[in-house]
Protein backbone atom coordinates (compact mmCIF):
# COMPACT_ATOMS: atom_id res chain seq x y z
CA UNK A 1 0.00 0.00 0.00
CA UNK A 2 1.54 3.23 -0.65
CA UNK A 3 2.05 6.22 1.17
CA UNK A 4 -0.85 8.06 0.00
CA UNK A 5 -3.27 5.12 0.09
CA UNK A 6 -2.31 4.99 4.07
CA UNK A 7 -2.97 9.23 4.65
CA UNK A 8 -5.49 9.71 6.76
CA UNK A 9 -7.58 11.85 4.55
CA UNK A 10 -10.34 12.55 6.90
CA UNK A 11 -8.04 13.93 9.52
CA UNK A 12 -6.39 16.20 7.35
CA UNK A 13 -9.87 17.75 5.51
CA UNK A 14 -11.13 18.33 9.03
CA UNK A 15 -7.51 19.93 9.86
CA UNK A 16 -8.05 22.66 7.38
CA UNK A 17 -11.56 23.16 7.77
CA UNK A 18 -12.58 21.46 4.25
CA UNK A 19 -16.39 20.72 4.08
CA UNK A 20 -16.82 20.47 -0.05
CA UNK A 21 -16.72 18.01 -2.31
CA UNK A 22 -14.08 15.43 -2.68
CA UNK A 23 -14.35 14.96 -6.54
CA UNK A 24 -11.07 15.45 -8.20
CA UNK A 25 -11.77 18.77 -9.75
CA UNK A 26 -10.81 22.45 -9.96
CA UNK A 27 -13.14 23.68 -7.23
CA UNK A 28 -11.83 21.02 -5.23
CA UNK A 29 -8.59 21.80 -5.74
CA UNK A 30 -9.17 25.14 -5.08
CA UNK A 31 -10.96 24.70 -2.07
CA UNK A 32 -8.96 22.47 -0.11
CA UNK A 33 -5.37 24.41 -1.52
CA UNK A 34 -7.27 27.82 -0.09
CA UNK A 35 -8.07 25.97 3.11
CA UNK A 36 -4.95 24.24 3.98
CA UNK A 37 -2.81 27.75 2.93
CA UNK A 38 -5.55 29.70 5.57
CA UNK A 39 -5.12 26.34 8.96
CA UNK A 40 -1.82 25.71 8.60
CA UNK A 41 1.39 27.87 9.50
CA UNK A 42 4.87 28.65 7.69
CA UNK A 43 7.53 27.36 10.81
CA UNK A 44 11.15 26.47 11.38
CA UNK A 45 11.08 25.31 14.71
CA UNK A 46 12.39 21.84 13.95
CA UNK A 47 15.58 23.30 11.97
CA UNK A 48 16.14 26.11 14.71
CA UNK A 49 16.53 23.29 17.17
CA UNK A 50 19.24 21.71 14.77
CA UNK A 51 17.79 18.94 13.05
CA UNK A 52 15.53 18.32 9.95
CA UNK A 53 12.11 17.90 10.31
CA UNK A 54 10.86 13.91 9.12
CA UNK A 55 8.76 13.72 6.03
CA UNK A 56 7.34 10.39 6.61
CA UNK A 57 3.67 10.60 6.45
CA UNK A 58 3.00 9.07 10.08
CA UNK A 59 4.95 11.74 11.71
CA UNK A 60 3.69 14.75 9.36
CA UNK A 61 0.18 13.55 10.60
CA UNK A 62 1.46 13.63 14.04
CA UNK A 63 3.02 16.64 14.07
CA UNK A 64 1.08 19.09 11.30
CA UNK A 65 -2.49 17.36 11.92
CA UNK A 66 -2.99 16.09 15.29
CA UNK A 67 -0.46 18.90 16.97
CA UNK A 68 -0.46 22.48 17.08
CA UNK A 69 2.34 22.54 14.64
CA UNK A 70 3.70 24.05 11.01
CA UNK A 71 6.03 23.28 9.06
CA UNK A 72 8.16 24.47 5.95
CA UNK A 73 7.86 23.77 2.01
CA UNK A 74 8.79 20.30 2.32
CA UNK A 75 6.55 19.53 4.84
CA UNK A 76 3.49 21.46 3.56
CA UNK A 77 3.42 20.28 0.21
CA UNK A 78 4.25 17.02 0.68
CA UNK A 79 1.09 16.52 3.45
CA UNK A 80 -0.90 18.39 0.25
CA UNK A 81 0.83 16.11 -2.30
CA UNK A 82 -0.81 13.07 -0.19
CA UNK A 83 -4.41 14.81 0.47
CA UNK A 84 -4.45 15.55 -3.60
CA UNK A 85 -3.34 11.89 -4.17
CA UNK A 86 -6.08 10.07 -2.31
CA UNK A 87 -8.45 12.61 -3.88
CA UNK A 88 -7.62 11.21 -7.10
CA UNK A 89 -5.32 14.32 -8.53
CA UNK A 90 -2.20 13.39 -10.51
CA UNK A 91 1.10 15.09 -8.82
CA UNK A 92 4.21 15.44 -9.37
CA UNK A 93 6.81 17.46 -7.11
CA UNK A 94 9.13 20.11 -8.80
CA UNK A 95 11.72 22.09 -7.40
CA UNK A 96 12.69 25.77 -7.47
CA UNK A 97 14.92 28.28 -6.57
CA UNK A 98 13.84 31.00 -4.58
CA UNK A 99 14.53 34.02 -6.57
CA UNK A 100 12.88 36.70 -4.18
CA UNK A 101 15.87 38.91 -2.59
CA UNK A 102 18.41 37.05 -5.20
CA UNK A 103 20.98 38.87 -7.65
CA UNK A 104 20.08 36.23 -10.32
CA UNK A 105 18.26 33.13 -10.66
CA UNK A 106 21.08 30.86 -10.20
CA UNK A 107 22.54 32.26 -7.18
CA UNK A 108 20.86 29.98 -5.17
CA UNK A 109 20.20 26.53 -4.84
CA UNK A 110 17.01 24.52 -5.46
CA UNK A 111 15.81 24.29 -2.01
CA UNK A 112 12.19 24.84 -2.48
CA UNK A 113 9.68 22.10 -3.23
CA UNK A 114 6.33 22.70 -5.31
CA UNK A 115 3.88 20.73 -7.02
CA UNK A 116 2.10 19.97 -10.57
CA UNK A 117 -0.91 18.87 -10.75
CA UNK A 118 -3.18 17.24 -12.96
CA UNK A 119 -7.23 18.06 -12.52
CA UNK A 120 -9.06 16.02 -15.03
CA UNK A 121 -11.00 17.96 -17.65
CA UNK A 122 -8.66 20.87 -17.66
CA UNK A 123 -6.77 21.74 -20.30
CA UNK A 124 -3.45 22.56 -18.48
CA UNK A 125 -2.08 21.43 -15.48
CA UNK A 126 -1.47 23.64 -12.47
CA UNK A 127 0.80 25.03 -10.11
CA UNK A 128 0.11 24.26 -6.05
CA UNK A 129 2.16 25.36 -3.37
CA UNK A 130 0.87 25.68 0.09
CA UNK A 131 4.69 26.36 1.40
CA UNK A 132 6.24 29.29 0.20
CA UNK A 133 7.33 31.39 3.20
CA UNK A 134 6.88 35.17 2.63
CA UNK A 135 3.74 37.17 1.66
CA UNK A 136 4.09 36.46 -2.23
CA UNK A 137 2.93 33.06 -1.51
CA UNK A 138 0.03 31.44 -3.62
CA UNK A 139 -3.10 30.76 -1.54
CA UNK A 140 -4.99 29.64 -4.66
CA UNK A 141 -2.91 27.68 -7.46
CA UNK A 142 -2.80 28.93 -10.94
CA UNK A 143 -2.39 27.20 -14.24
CA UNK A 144 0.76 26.54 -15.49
CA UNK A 145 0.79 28.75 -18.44
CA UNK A 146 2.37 32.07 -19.44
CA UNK A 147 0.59 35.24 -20.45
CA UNK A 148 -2.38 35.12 -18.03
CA UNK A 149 -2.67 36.77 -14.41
CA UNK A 150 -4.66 35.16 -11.80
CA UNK A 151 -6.53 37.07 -8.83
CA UNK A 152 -7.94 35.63 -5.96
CA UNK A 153 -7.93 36.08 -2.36
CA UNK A 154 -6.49 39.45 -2.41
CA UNK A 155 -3.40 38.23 -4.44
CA UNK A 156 -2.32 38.49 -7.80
CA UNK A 157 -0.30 36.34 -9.65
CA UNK A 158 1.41 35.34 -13.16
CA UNK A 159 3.99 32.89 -14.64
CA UNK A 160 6.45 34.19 -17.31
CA UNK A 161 9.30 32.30 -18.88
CA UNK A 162 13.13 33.42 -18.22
CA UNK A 163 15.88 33.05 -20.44
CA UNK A 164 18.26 30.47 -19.47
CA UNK A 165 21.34 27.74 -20.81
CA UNK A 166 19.31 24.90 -19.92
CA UNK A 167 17.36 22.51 -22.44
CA UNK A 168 14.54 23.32 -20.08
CA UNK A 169 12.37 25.68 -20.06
CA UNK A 170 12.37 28.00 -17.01
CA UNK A 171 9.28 29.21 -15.36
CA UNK A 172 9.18 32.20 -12.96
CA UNK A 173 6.33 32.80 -10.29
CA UNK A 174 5.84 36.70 -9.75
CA UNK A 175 3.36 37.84 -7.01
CA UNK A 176 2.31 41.23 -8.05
CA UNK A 177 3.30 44.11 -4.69
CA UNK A 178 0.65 46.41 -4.46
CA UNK A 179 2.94 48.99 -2.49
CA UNK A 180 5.65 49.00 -5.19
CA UNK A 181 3.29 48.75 -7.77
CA UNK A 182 5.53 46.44 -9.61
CA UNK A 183 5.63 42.62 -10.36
CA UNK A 184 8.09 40.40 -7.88
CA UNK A 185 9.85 37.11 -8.78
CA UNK A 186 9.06 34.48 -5.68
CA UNK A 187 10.65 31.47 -6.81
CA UNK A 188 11.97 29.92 -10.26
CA UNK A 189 11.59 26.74 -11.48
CA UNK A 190 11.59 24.00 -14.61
CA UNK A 191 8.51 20.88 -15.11
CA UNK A 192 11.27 18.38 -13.92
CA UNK A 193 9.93 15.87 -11.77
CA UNK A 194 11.85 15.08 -8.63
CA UNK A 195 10.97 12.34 -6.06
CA UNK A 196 11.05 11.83 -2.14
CA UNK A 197 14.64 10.73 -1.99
CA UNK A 198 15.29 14.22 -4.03
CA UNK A 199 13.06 16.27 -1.19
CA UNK A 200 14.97 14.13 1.04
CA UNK A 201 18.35 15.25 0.37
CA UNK A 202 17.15 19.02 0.12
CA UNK A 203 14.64 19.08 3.56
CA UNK A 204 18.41 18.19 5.56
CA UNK A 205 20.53 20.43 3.60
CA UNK A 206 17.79 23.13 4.54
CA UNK A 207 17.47 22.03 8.27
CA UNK A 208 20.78 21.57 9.10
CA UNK A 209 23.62 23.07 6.90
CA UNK A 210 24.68 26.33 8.91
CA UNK A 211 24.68 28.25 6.20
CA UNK A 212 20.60 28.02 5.82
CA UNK A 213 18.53 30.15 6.72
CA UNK A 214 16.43 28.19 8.46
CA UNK A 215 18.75 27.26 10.94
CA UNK A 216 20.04 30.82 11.82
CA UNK A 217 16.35 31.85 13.57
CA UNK A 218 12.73 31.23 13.83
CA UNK A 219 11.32 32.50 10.87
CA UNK A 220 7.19 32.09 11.26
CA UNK A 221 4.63 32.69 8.89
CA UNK A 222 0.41 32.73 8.94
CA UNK A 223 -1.95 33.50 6.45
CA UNK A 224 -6.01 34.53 7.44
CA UNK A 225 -8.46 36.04 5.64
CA UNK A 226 -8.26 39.46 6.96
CA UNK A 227 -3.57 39.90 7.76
CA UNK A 228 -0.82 38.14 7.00
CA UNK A 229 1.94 37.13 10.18
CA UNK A 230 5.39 37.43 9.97
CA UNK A 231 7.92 36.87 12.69
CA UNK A 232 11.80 36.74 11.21
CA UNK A 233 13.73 36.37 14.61
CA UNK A 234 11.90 38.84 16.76
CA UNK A 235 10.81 41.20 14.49
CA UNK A 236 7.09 41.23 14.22
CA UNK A 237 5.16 42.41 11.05
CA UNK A 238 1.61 42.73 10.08
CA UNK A 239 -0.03 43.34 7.09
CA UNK A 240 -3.78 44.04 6.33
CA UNK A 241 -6.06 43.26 3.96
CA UNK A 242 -5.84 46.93 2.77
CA UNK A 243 -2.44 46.91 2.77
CA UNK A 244 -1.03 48.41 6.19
CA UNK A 245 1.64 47.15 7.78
CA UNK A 246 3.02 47.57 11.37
CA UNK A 247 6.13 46.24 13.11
CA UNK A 248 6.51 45.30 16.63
CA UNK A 249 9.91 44.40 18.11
CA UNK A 250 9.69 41.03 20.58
CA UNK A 251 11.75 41.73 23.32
CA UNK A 252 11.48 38.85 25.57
CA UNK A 253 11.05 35.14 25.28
CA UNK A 254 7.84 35.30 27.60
CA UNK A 255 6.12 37.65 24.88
CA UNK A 256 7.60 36.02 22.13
CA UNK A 257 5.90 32.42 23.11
CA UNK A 258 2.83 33.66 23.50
CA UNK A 259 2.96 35.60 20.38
CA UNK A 260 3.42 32.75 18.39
CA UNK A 261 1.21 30.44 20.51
CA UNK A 262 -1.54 33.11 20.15
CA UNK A 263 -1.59 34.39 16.74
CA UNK A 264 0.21 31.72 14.95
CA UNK A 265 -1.46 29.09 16.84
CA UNK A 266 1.75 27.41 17.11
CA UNK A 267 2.47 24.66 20.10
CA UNK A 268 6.58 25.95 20.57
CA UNK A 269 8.14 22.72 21.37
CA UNK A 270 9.91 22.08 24.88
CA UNK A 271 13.72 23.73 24.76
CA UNK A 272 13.05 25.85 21.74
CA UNK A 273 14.02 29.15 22.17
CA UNK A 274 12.59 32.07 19.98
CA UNK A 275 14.94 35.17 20.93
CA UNK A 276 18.25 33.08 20.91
């Protein structure tokens, strides 16, 4: 039996708050990509404590389902990857590099883990990623093609092509930054398919090199309908619907736990600590 034939489906749709229909669709998809982005929080803890978190679908039930706990790309997309899979989606994980804050594309390495998926009777396949760290984040996927823009919960969207040596071609998600006024690259990737021992191999260089970011501080994000959450070490940052944003500096541990066990909803493991 494999690993997505053993998920505990049920848990997970009552996780995220999912109450529509379980045909293999693109409302379905939708729905439950919407739902899972809105219940369940961007988190490092694991990698601040110095180790990797485990990807094995017992212990991402465990952890992400039954306890008040994120995770990080790997972890996120692979729990969707399994939920789509027993819904009857074809996917395939793909891996990017994260472009947003980078000189050029290739100055980093692919560390970040998406998915393609295949919704029968549509045309093209799409683009899910529930794990994407940073306000630019999809909450809804979008089709994987170029020229279109797609809106939806207060975020805007598109795919263009950049030019590159590779026999691939390379695909570039930009979240459009209603401040700036200006379209932002988030992450860019090619349609190669990579497998669990790939996502293996990146989840520990990403929790445990010290060079990653991931292991220098707690870096927190969560999504709801009306803000978006931010913690990066202890700086705090909100922004509204409507665009405002405000910053708050944590300065003690004691506010800093129940900061994140508040409004990130976030159980902060035993030994953790979120100010160094």
């Amino acid at each position: 039996m494999s690993d997505s034939e053993q998920f505990d489906l049920d848990a997970y749709l009552d996780r995220i708050g999912w109450q529509g229909g379980r045909r293999p669709g693109l409302q379905t998809l939708r729905g439950v990509h919407l739902a899972h982005a809105l219940s369940l929080p961007f988190e490092n803890l694991d990698a601040v404590s110095g180790r990797a978190p485990s990807l094995a679908p017992a212990d991402l039930t465990a952890k992400m389902i039954h306890g008040r706990r994120g995770g990080y790309c790997y972890e996120h997309n692979t729990l969707l990857r399994l939920a789509l899979q027993r819904l009857g989606f074809g996917v395939t994980p793909l891996a990017g590099r994260v472009v947003l804050g980078a000189a050029t594309p290739e100055s980093r390495p692919r560390t970040h883990a998406m998915l393609r998926v295949s919704v029968p009777g549509e045309p093209e396949p799409y683009l899910a990623d529930v794990g994407f760290g940073a306000i630019g984040a999809l909450l809804l996927p979008v089709p994987l093609v170029t020229g279109e823009e797609s809106e939806g919960a207060g975020r805007r969207h598109r795919l263009v092509h950049l030019p590159h040596e590779g026999p691939s071609e390379l695909w570039e998600l930009q979240a459009y930054d209603r401040r700036a006024r200006e379209w932002t690259g988030q992450y860019a990737f090619t349609l190669e398919p990579f497998g669990a021992p790939d996502l293996e191999v990146f989840n520990w260089y990403a929790g445990t090199h010290p060079r990653s970011p991931f292991t220098q501080r707690p870096y927190l994000q969560r999504t709801t309908a009306e803000r978006h959450l931010s913690l990066d070490g202890p700086r705090l940052t909100e922004t509204r619907a409507d665009g405002t944003v405000t910053e708050h500096k944590l300065t003690n541990e004691t506010e800093a736990r129940r900061v994140v066990e508040e409004h990130f909803g976030i159980a902060v493991p035993e030994g953790v600590r979120l100010l160094g």
